[in-house]
N, C-alpha and C. Protein backbone atom coordinates (compact mmCIF):
# COMPACT_ATOMS: atom_id res chain seq x y z
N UNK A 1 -68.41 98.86 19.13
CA UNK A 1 -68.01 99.24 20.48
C UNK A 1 -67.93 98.01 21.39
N UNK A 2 -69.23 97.17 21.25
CA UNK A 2 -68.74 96.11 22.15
C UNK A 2 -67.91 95.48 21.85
N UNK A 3 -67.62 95.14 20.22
CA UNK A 3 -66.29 94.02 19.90
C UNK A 3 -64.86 94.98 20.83
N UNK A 4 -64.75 96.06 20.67
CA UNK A 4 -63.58 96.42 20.95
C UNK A 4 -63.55 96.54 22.37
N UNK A 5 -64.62 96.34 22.97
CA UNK A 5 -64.53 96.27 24.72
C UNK A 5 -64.62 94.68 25.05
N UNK A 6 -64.84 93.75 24.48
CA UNK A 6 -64.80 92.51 24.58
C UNK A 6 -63.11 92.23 24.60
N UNK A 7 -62.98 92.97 23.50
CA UNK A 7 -61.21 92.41 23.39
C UNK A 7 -60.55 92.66 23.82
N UNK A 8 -60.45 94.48 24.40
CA UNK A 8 -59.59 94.74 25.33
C UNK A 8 -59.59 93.85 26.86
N UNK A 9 -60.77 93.53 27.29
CA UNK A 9 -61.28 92.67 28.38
C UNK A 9 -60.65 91.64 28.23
N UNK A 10 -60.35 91.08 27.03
CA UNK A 10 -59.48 89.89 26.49
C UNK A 10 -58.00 89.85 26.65
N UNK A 11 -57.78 90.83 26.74
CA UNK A 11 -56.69 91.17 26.42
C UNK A 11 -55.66 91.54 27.80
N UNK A 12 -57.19 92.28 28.81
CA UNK A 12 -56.27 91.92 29.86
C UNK A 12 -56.29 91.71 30.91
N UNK A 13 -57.34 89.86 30.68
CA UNK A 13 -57.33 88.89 31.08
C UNK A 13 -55.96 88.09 30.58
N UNK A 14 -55.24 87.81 30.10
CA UNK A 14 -54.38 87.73 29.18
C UNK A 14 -53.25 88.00 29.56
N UNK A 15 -53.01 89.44 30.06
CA UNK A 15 -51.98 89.72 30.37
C UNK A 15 -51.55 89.46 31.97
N UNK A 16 -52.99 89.71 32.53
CA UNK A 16 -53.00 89.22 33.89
C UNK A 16 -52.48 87.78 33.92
N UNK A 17 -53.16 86.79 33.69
CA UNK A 17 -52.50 85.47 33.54
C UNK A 17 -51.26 85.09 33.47
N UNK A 18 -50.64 85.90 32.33
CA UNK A 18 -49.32 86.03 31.67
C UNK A 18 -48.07 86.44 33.23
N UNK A 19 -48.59 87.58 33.88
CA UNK A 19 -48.07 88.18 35.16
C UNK A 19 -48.04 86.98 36.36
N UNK A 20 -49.48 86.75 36.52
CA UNK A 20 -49.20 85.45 37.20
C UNK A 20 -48.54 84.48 37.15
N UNK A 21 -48.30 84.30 36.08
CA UNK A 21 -47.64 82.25 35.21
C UNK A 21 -46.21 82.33 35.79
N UNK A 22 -45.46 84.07 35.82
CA UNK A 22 -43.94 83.32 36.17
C UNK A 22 -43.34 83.17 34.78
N UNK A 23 -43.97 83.24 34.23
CA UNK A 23 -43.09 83.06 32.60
C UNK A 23 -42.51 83.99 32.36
N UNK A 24 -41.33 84.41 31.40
CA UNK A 24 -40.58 85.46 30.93
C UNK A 24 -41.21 86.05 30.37
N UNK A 25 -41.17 87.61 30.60
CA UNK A 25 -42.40 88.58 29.55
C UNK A 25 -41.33 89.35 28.84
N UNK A 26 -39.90 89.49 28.89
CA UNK A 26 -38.97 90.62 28.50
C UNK A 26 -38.86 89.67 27.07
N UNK A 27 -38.51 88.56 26.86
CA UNK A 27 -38.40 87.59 25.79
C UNK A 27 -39.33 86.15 25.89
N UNK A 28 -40.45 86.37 26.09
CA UNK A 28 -41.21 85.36 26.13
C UNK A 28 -41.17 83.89 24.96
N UNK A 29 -40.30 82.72 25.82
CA UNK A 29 -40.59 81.19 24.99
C UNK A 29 -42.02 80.96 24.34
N UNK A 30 -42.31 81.35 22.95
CA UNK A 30 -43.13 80.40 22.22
C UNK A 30 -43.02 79.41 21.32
N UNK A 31 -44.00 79.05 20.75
CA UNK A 31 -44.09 78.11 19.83
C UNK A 31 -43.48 79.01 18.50
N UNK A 32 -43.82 79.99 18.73
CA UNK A 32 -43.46 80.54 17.02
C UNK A 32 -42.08 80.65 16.67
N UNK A 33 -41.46 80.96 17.79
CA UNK A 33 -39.92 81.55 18.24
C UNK A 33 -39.22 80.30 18.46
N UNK A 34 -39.51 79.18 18.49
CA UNK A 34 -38.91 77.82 18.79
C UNK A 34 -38.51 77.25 17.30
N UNK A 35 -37.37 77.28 17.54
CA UNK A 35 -36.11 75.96 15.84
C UNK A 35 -36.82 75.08 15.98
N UNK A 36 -37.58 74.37 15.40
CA UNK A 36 -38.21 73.01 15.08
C UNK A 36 -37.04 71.93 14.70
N UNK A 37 -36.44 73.24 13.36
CA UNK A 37 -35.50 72.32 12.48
C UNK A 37 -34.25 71.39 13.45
N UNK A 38 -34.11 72.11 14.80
CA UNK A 38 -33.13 72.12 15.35
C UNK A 38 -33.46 70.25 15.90
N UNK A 39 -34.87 69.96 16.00
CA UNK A 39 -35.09 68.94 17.05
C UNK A 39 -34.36 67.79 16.35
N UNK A 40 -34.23 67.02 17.29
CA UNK A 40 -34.06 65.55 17.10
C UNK A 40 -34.77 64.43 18.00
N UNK A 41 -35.75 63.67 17.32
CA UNK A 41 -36.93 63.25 18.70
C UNK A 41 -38.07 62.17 18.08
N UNK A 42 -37.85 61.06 18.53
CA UNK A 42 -39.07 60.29 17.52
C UNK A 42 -40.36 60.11 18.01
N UNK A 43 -40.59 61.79 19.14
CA UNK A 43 -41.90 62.14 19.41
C UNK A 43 -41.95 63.50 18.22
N UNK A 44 -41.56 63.60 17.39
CA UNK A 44 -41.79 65.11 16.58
C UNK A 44 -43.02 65.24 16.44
N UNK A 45 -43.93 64.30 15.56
CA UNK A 45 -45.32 64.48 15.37
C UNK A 45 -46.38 65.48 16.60
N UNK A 46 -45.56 64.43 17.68
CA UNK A 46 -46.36 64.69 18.97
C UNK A 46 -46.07 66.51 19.71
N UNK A 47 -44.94 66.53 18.96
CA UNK A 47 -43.93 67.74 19.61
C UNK A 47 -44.92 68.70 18.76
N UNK A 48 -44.86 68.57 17.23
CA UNK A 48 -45.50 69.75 16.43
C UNK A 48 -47.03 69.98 16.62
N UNK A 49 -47.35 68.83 17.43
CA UNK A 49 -49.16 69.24 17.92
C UNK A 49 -49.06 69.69 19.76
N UNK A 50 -48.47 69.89 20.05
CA UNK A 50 -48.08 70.97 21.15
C UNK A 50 -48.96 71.95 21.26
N UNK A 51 -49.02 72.71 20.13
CA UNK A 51 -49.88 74.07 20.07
C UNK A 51 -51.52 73.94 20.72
N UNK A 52 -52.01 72.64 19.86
CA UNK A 52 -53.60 73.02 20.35
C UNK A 52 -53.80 72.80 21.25
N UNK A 53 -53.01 72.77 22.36
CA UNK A 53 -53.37 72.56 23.73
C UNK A 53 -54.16 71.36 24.13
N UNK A 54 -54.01 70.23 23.36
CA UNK A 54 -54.53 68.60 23.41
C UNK A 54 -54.42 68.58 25.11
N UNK A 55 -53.21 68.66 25.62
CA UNK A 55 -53.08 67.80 26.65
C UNK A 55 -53.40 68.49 28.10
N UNK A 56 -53.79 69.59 27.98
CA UNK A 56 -54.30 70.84 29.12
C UNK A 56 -55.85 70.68 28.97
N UNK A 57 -56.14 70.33 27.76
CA UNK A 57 -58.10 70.09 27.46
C UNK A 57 -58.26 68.63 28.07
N UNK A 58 -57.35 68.04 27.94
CA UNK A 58 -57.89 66.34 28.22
C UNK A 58 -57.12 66.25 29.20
N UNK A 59 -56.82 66.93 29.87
CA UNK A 59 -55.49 66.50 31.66
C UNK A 59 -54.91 65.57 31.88
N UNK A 60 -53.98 65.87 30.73
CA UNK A 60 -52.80 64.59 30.23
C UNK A 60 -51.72 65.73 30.79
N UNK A 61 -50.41 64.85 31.35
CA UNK A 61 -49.30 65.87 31.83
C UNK A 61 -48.31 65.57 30.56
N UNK A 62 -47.43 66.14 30.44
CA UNK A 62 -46.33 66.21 29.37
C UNK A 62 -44.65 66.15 30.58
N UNK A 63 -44.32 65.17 29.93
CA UNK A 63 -43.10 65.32 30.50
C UNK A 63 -41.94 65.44 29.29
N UNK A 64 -40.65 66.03 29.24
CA UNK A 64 -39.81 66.22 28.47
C UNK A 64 -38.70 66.49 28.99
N UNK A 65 -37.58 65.09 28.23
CA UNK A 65 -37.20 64.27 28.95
C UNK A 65 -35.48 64.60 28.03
N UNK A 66 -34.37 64.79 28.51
CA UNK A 66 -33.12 65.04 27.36
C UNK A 66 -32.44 65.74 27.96
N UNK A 67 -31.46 66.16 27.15
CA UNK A 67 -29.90 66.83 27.94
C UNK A 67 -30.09 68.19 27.91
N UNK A 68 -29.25 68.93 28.63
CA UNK A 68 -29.26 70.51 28.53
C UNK A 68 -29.31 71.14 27.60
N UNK A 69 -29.91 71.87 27.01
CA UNK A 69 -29.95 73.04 26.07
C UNK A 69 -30.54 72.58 24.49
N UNK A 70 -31.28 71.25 25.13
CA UNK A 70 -32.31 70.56 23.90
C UNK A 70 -33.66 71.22 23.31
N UNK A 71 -33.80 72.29 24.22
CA UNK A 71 -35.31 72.98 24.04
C UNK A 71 -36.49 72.26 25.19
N UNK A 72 -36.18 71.47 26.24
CA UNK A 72 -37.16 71.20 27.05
C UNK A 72 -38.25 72.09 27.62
N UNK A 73 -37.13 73.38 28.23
CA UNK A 73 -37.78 74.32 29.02
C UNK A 73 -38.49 75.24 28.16
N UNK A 74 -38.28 75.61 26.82
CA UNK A 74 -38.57 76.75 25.52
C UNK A 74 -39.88 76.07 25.41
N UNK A 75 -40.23 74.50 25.27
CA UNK A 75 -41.37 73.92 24.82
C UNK A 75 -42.34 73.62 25.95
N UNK A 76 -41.82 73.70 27.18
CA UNK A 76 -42.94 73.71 28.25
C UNK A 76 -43.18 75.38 28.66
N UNK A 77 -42.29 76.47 28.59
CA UNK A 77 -42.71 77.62 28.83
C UNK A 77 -43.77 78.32 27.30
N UNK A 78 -43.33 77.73 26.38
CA UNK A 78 -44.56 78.00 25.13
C UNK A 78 -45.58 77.51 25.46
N UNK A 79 -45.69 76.24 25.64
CA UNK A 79 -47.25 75.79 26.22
C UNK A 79 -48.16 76.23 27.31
N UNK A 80 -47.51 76.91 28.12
CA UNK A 80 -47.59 77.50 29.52
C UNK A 80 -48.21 78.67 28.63
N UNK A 81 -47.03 79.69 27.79
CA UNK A 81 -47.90 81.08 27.29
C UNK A 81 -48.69 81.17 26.60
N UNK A 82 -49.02 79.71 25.83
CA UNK A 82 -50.36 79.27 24.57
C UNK A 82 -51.60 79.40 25.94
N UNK A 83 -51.33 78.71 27.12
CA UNK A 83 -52.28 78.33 27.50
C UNK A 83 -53.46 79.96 28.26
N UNK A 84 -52.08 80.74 28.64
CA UNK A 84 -52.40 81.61 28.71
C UNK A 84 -53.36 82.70 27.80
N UNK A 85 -52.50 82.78 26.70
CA UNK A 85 -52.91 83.06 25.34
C UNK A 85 -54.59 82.82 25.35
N UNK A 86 -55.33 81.57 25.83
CA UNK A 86 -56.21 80.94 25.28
C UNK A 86 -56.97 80.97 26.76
N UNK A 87 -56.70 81.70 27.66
CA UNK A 87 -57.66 82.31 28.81
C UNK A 87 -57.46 80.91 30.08
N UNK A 88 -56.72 80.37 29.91
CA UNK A 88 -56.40 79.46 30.53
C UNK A 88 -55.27 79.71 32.28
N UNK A 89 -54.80 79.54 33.18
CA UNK A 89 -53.98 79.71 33.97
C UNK A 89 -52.64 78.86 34.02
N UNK A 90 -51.35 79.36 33.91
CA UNK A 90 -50.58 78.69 33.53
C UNK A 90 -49.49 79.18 35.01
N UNK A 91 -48.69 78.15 35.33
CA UNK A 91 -47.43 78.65 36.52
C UNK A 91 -46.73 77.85 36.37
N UNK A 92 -45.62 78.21 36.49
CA UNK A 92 -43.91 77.85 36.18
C UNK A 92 -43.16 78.29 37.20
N UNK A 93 -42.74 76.95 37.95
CA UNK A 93 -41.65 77.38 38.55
C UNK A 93 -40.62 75.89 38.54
N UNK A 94 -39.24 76.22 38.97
CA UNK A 94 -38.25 75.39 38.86
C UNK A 94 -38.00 74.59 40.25
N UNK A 95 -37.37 73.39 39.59
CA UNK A 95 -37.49 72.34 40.93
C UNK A 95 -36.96 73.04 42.29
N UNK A 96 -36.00 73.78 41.90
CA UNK A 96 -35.18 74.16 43.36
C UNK A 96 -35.83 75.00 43.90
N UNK A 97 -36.80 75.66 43.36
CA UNK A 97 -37.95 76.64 43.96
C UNK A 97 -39.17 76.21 44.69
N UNK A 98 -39.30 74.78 43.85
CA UNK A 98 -40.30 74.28 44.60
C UNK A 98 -39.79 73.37 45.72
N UNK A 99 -38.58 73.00 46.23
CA UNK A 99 -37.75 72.44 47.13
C UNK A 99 -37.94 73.66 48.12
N UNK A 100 -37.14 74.98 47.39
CA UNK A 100 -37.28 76.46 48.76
C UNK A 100 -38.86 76.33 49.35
N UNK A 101 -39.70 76.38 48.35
CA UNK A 101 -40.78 76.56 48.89
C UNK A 101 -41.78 75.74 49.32
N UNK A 102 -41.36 74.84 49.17
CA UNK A 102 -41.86 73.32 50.22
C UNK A 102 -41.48 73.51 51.62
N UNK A 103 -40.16 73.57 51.90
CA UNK A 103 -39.34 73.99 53.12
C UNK A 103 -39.75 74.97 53.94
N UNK A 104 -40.13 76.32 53.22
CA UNK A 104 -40.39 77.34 54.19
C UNK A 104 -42.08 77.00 54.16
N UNK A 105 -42.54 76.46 53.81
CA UNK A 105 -43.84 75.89 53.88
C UNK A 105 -44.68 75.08 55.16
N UNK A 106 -43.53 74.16 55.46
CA UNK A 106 -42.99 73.36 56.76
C UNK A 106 -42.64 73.79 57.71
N UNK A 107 -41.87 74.99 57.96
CA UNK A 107 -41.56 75.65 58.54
C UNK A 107 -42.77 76.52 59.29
N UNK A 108 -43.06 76.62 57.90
CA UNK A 108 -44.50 78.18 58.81
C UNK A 108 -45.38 77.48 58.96
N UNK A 109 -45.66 76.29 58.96
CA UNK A 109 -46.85 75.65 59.08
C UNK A 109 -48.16 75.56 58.07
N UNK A 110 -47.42 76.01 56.97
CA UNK A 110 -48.54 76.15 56.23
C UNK A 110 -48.37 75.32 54.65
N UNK A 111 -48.62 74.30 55.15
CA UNK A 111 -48.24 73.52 53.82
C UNK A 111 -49.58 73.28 52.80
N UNK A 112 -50.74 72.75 53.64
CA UNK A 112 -51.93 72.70 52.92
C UNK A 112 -52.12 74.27 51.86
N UNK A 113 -52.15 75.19 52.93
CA UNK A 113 -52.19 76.77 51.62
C UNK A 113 -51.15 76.58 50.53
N UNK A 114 -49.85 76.10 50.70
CA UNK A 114 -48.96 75.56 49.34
C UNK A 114 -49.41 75.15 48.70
N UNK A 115 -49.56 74.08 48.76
CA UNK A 115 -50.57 72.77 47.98
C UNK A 115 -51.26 73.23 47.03
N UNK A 116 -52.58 74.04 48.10
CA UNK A 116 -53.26 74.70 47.50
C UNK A 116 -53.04 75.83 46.46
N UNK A 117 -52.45 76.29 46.33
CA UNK A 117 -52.20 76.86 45.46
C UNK A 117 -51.53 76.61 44.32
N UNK A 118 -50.87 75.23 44.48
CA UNK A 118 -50.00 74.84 43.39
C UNK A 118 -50.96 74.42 42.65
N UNK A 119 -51.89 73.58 43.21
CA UNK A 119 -53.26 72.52 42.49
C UNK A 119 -53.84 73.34 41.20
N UNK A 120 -53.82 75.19 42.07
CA UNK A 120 -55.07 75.67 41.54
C UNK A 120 -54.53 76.05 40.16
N UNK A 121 -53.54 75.91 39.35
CA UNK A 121 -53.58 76.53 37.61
C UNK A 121 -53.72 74.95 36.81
N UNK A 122 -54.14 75.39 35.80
CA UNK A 122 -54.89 74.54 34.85
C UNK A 122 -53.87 73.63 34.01
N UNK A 123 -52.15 74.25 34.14
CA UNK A 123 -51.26 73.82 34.05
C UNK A 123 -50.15 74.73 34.43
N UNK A 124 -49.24 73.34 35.26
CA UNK A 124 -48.08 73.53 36.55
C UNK A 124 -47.05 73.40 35.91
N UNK A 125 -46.19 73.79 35.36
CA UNK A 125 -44.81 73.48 34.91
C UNK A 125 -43.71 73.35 35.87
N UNK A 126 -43.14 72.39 35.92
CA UNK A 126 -42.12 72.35 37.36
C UNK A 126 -40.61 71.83 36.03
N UNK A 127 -39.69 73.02 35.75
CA UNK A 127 -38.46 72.48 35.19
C UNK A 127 -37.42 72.50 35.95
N UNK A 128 -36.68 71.62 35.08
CA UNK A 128 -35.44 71.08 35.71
C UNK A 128 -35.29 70.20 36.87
N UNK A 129 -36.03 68.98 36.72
CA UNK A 129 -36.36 68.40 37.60
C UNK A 129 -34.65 67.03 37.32
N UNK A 130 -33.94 66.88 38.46
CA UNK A 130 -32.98 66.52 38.55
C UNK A 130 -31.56 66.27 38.84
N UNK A 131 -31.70 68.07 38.89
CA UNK A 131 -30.54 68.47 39.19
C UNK A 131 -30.04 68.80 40.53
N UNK A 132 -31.18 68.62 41.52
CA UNK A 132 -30.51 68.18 42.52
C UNK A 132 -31.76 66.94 43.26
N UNK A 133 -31.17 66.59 44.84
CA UNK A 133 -32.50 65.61 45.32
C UNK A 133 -32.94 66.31 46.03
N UNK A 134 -34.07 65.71 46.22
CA UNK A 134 -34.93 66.62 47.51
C UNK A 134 -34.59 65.69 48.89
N UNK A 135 -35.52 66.37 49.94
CA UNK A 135 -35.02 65.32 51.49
C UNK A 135 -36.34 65.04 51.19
N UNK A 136 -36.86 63.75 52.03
CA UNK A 136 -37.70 62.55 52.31
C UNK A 136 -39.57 63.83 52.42
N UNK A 137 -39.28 65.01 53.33
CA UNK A 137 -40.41 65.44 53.58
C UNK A 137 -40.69 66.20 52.29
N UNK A 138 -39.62 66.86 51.53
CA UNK A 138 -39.79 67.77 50.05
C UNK A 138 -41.02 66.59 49.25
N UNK A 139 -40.43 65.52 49.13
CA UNK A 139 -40.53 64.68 48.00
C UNK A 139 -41.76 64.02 48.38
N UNK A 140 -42.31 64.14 49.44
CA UNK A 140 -43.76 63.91 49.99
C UNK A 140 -44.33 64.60 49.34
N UNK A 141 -44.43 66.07 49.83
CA UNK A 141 -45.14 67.22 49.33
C UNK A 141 -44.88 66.86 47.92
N UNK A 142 -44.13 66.33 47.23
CA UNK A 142 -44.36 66.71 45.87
C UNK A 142 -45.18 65.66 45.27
N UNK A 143 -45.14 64.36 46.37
CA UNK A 143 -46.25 63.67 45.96
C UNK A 143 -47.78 63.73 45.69
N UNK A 144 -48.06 64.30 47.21
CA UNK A 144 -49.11 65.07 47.45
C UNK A 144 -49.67 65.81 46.24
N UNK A 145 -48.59 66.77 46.09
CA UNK A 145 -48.97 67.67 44.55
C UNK A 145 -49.41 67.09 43.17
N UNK A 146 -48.62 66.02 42.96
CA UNK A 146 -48.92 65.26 42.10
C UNK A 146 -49.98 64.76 42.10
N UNK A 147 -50.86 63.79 43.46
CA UNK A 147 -51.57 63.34 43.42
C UNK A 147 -52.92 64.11 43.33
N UNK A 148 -52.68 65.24 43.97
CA UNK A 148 -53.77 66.25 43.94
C UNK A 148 -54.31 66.44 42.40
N UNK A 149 -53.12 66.96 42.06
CA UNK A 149 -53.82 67.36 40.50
C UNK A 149 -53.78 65.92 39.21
N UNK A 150 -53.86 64.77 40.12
CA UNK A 150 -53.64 63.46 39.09
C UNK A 150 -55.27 63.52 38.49
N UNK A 151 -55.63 63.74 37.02
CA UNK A 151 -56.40 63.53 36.32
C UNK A 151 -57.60 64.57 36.42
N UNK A 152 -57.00 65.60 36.99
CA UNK A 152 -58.02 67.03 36.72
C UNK A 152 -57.19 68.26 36.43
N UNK A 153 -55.91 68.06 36.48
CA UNK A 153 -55.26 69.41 35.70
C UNK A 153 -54.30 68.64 35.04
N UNK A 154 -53.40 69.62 34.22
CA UNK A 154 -52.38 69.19 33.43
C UNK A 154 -50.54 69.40 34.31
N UNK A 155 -50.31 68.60 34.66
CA UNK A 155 -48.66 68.93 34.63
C UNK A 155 -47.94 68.68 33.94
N UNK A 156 -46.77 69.93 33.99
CA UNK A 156 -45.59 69.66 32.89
C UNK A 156 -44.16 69.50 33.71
N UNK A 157 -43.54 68.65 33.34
CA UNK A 157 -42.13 68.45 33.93
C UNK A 157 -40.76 68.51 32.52
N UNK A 158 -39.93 69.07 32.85
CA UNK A 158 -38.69 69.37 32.44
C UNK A 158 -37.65 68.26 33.15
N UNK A 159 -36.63 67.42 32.61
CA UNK A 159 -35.83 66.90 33.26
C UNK A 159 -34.87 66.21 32.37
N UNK A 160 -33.68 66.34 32.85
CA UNK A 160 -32.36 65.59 32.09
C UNK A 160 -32.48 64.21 32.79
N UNK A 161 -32.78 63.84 33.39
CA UNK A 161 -32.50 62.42 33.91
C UNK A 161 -33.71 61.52 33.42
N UNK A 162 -33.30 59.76 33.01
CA UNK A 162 -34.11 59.25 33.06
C UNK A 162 -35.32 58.89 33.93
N UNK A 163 -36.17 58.46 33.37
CA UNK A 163 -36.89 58.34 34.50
C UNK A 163 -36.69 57.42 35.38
N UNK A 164 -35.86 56.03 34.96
CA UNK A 164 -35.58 55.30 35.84
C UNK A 164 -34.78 55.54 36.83
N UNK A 165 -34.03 56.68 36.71
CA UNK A 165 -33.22 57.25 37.75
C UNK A 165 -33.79 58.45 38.81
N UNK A 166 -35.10 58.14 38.64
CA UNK A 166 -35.80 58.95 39.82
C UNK A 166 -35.56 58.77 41.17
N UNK A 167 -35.14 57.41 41.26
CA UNK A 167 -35.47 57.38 42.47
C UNK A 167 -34.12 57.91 43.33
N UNK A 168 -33.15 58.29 42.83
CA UNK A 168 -31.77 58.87 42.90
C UNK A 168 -32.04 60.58 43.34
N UNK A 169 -33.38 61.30 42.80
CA UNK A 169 -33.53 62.69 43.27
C UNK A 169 -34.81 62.34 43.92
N UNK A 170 -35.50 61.28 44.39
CA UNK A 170 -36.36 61.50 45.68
C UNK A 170 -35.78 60.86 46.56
N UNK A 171 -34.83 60.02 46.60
CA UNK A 171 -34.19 59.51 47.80
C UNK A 171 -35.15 58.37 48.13
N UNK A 172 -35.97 58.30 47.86
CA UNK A 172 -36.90 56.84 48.68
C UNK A 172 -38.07 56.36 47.35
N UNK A 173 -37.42 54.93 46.87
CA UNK A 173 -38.02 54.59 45.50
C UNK A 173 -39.31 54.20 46.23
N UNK A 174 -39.98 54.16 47.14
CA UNK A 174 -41.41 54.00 47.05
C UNK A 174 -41.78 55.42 46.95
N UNK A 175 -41.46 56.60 47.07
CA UNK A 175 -42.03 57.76 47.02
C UNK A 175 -41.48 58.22 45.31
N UNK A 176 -40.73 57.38 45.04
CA UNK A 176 -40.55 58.01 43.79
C UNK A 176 -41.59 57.25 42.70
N UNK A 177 -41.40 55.95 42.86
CA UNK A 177 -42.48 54.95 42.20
C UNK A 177 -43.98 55.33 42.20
N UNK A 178 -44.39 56.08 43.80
CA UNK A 178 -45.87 56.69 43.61
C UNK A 178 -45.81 57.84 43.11
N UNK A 179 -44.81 58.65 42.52
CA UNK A 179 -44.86 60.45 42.03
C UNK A 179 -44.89 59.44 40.36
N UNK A 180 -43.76 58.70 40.37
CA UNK A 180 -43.99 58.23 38.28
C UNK A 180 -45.22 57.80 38.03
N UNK A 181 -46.01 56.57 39.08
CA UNK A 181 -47.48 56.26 38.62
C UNK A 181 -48.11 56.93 38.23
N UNK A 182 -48.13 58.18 39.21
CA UNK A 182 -49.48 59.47 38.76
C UNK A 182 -48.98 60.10 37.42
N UNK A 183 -47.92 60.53 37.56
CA UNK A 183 -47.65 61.35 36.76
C UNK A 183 -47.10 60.98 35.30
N UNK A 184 -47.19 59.87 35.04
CA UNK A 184 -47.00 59.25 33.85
C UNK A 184 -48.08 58.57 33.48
N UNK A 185 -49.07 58.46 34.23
CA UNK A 185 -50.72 57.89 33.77
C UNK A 185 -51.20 58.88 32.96
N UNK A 186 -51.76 58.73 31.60
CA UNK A 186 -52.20 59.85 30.98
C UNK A 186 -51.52 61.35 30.61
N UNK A 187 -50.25 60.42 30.48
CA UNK A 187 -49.56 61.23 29.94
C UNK A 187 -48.73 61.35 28.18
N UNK A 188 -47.59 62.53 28.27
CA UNK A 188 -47.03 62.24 26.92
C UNK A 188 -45.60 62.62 27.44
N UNK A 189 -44.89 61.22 27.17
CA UNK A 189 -43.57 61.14 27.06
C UNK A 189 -42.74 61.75 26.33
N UNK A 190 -41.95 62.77 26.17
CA UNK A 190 -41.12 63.11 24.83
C UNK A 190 -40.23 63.40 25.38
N UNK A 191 -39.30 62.29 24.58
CA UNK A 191 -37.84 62.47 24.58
C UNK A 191 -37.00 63.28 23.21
N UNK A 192 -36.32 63.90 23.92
CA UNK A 192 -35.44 64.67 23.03
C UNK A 192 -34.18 64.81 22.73
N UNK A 193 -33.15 64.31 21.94
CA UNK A 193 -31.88 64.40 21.81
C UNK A 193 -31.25 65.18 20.98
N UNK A 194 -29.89 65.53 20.89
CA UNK A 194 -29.28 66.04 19.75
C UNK A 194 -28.31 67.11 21.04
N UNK A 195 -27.48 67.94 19.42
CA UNK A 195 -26.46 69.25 20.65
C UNK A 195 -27.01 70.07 21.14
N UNK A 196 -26.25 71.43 22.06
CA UNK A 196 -27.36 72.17 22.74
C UNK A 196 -27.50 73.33 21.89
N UNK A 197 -28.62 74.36 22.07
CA UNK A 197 -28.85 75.59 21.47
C UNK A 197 -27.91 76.56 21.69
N UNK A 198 -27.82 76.09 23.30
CA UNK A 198 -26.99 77.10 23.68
C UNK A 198 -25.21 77.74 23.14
N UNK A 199 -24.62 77.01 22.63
CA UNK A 199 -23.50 76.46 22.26
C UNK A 199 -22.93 76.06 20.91
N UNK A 200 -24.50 76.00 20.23
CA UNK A 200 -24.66 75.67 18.77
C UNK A 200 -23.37 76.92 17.88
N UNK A 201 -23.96 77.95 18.19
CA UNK A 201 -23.38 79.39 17.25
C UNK A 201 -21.88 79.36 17.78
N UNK A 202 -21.52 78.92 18.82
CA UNK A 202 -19.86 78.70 19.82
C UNK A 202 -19.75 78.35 18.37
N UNK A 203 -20.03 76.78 18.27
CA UNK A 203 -19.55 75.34 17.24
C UNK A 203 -19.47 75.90 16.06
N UNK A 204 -20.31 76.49 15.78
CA UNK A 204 -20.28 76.94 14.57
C UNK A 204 -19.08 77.69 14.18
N UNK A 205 -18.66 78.69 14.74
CA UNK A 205 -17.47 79.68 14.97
C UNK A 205 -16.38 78.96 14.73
N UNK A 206 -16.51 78.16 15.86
CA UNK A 206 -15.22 77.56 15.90
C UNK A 206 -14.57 76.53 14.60
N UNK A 207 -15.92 76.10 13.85
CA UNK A 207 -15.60 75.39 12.90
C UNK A 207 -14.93 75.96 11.55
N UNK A 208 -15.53 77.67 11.50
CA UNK A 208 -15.48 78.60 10.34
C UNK A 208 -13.83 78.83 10.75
C-alpha cells in the first residue's frame, strides 16, 4: 500500500512539473523518440550522455548551436522532460516570448517578479535564440537572467547563429560579451550539422 501511494505521489509530482515546464504533452520531445542515427556532430559522445542529467546536477548550461531542423530544440525539450521525469523543475520558453515578456514586464513595473521567476526552475530552456534582436533594455534583462542563475542552475539555449555573431541579436557587444561570459562558463558547447528533419521524407520522395 505504501509503495503504491508513494508512486502515485510520484507520479503526480511529475505530471505537475510536466504542466508547468511549457513542454509539449500532446507529442512530448524525448530522448527515446529522438534519430540519433540522423546526427551529425563531433560532440556525439557528449550528445548520447544527455540523458543522465550530468549538466542540471553540476549547473553546467548546454548550449546547441546549428541550422534549422537539426534536432536542437527535440534535444533541449528531452532534457527539460528527463528533468522533469526525475522530480526536477524544468521551463521552456522561446526567445520571442521572452522578448514579449521582458517588455510587458517594463511596462507594469514588474521586472524583479520576472526575473524571479525565471531564476526559480532548476533548468531554463530559452530556444531559438537568433532569430530576431532584442532592444538595448530586453538584452539587459536577459543579462540579469543569466547572471542570476550563473553557477546555481542549469541553462539551456537553442540557436542557429554563431556565437560570434551575438552581438548582431543584442545590439550592444558589451552586453552581449557579458551574457557569452556567464553563459558559456561551465558549460557544454554542441554543435550540430547536417540536413533538416523536417524536409528529410520531402527529399526522399522526391528522389524515389
Amino acid at each position: 500500500v505504501f509503495s503504491y501511494i508513494s508512486e502515485k505521489k510520484q507520479q503526480t509530482t511529475v505530471q505537475t512539473l510536466l504542466k508547468l515546464s511549457r513542454l509539449p504533452k500532446k507529442e512530448p520531445k524525448t530522448f527515446e523518440n529522438f534519430d540519433f542515427s540522423m546526427l551529425k556532430s563531433r560532440d556525439l559522445d557528449r550528445i548520447r550522455a544527455l540523458p543522465s542529467l550530468g549538466a542540471v546536477y553540476s549547473h553546467r548550461n548546454l548550449a546547441f548551436i546549428g541550422p534549422p531542423g537539426t534536432g536542437k530544440t527535440h534535444l533541449a525539450q528531452a532534457f527539460g522532460y528527463a528533468c522533469c521525469q526525475h522530480g526536477m523543475r524544468a521551463y521552456f520558453i522561446k526567445a520571442s516570448e521572452l522578448r514579449d515578456r521582458f517588455t510587458a514586464a517594463r511596462r507594469a513595473g514588474k521586472t524583479d517578479s520576472c526575473l524571479k521567476s525565471l531564476v526559480r526552475p532548476s533548468c531554463l530552456i530559452i530556444d531559438e535564440i537568433g532569430y530576431l534582436n532584442l532592444d538595448k533594455e530586453s538584452a539587459n534583462l536577459f543579462f540579469q537572467l543569466i547572471s542570476l542563475r550563473y553557477e546555481t542552475k542549469s541553462t539551456i539555449i537553442t540557436t542557429n547563429k554563431n556565437l560570434s555573431k551575438w552581438t548582431e541579436i543584442f545590439c550592444d557587444p558589451v552586453i552581449a560579451n557579458a551574457i557569452l561570459d556567464r553563459l558559456l562558463h561551465h558549460s557544454h558547447v554542441i554543435n550540430i550539422v547536417g540536413p533538416s528533419y523536417r524536409t528529410k521524407d520531402v527529399l526522399e520522395n522526391l528522389e524515389e
